[in-house]
C-alpha atoms as a PDB file:
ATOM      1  CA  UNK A   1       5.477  38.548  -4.698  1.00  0.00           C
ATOM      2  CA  UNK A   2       6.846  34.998  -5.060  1.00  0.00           C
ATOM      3  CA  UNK A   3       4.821  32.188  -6.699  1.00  0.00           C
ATOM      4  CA  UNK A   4       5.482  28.919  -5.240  1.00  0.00           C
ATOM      5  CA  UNK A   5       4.925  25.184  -6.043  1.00  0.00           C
ATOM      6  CA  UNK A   6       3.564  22.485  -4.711  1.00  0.00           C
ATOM      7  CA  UNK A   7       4.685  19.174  -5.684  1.00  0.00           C
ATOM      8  CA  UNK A   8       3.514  16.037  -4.057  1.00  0.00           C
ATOM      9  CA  UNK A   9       4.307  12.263  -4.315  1.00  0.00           C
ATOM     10  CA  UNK A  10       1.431   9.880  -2.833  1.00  0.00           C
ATOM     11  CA  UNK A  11       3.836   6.998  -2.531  1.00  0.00           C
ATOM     12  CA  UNK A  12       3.446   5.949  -6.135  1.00  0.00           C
ATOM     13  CA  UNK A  13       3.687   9.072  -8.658  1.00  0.00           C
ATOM     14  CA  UNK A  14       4.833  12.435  -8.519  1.00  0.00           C
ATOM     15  CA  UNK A  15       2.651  15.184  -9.167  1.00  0.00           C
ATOM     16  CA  UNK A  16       4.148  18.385 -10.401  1.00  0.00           C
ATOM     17  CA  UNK A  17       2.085  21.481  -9.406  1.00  0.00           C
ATOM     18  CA  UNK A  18       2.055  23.679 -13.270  1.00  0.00           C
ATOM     19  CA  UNK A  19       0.067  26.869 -11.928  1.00  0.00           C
ATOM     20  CA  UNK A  20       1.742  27.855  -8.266  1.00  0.00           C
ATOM     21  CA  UNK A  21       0.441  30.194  -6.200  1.00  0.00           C
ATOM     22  CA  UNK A  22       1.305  33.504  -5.779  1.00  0.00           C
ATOM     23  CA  UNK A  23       1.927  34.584  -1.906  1.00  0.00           C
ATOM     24  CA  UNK A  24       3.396  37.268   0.276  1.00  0.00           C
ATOM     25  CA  UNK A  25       6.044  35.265   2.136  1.00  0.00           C
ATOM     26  CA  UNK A  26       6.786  31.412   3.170  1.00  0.00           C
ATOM     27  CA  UNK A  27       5.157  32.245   6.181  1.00  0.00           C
ATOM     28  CA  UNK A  28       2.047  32.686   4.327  1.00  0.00           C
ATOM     29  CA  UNK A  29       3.075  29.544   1.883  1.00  0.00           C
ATOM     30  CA  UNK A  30       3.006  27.017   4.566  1.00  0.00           C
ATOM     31  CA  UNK A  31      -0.812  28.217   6.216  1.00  0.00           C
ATOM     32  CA  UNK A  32      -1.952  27.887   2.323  1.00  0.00           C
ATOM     33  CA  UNK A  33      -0.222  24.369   2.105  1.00  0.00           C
ATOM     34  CA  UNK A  34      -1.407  23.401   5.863  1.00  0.00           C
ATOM     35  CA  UNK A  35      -5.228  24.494   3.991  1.00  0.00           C
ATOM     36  CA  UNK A  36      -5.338  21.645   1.502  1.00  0.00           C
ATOM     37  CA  UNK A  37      -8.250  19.113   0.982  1.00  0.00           C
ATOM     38  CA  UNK A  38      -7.043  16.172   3.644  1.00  0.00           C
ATOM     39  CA  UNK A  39      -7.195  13.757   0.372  1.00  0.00           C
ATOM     40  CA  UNK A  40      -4.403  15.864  -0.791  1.00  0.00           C
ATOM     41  CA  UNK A  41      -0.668  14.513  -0.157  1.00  0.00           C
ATOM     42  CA  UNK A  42       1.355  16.746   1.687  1.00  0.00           C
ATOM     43  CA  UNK A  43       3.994  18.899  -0.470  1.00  0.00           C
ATOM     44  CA  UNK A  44       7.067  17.098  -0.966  1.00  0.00           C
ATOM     45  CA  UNK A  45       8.583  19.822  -2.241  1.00  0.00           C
ATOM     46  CA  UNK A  46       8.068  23.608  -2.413  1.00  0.00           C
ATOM     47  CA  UNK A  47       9.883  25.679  -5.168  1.00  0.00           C
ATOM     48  CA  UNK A  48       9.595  29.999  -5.443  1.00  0.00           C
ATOM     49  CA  UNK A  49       9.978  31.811  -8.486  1.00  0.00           C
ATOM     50  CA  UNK A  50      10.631  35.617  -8.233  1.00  0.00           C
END
């Protein structure tokens, strides 16, 4: 499995996402990401490590 990351900017900083999340695809990736609180910026960028 892949661990990805979620980084998000809310307009004014850029968060970097340290722990990742370990998933079976980037199918599966996006319906974690598409889960987050609503007070949560969107990922502005997703990164997978092997």
């Amino acid at each position: 499995m892949r661990r990805y990351f979620f980084d998000t900017f809310d307009g004014e900083r850029l968060a970097s996402d340290e722990e990742g999340l370990e998933t079976q695809d980037f199918a599966a990736t996006r319906v974690a990401a598409q889960k987050a609180p609503p007070e949560m910026p969107a990922p502005t960028a997703i990164t997978a490590v092997s």
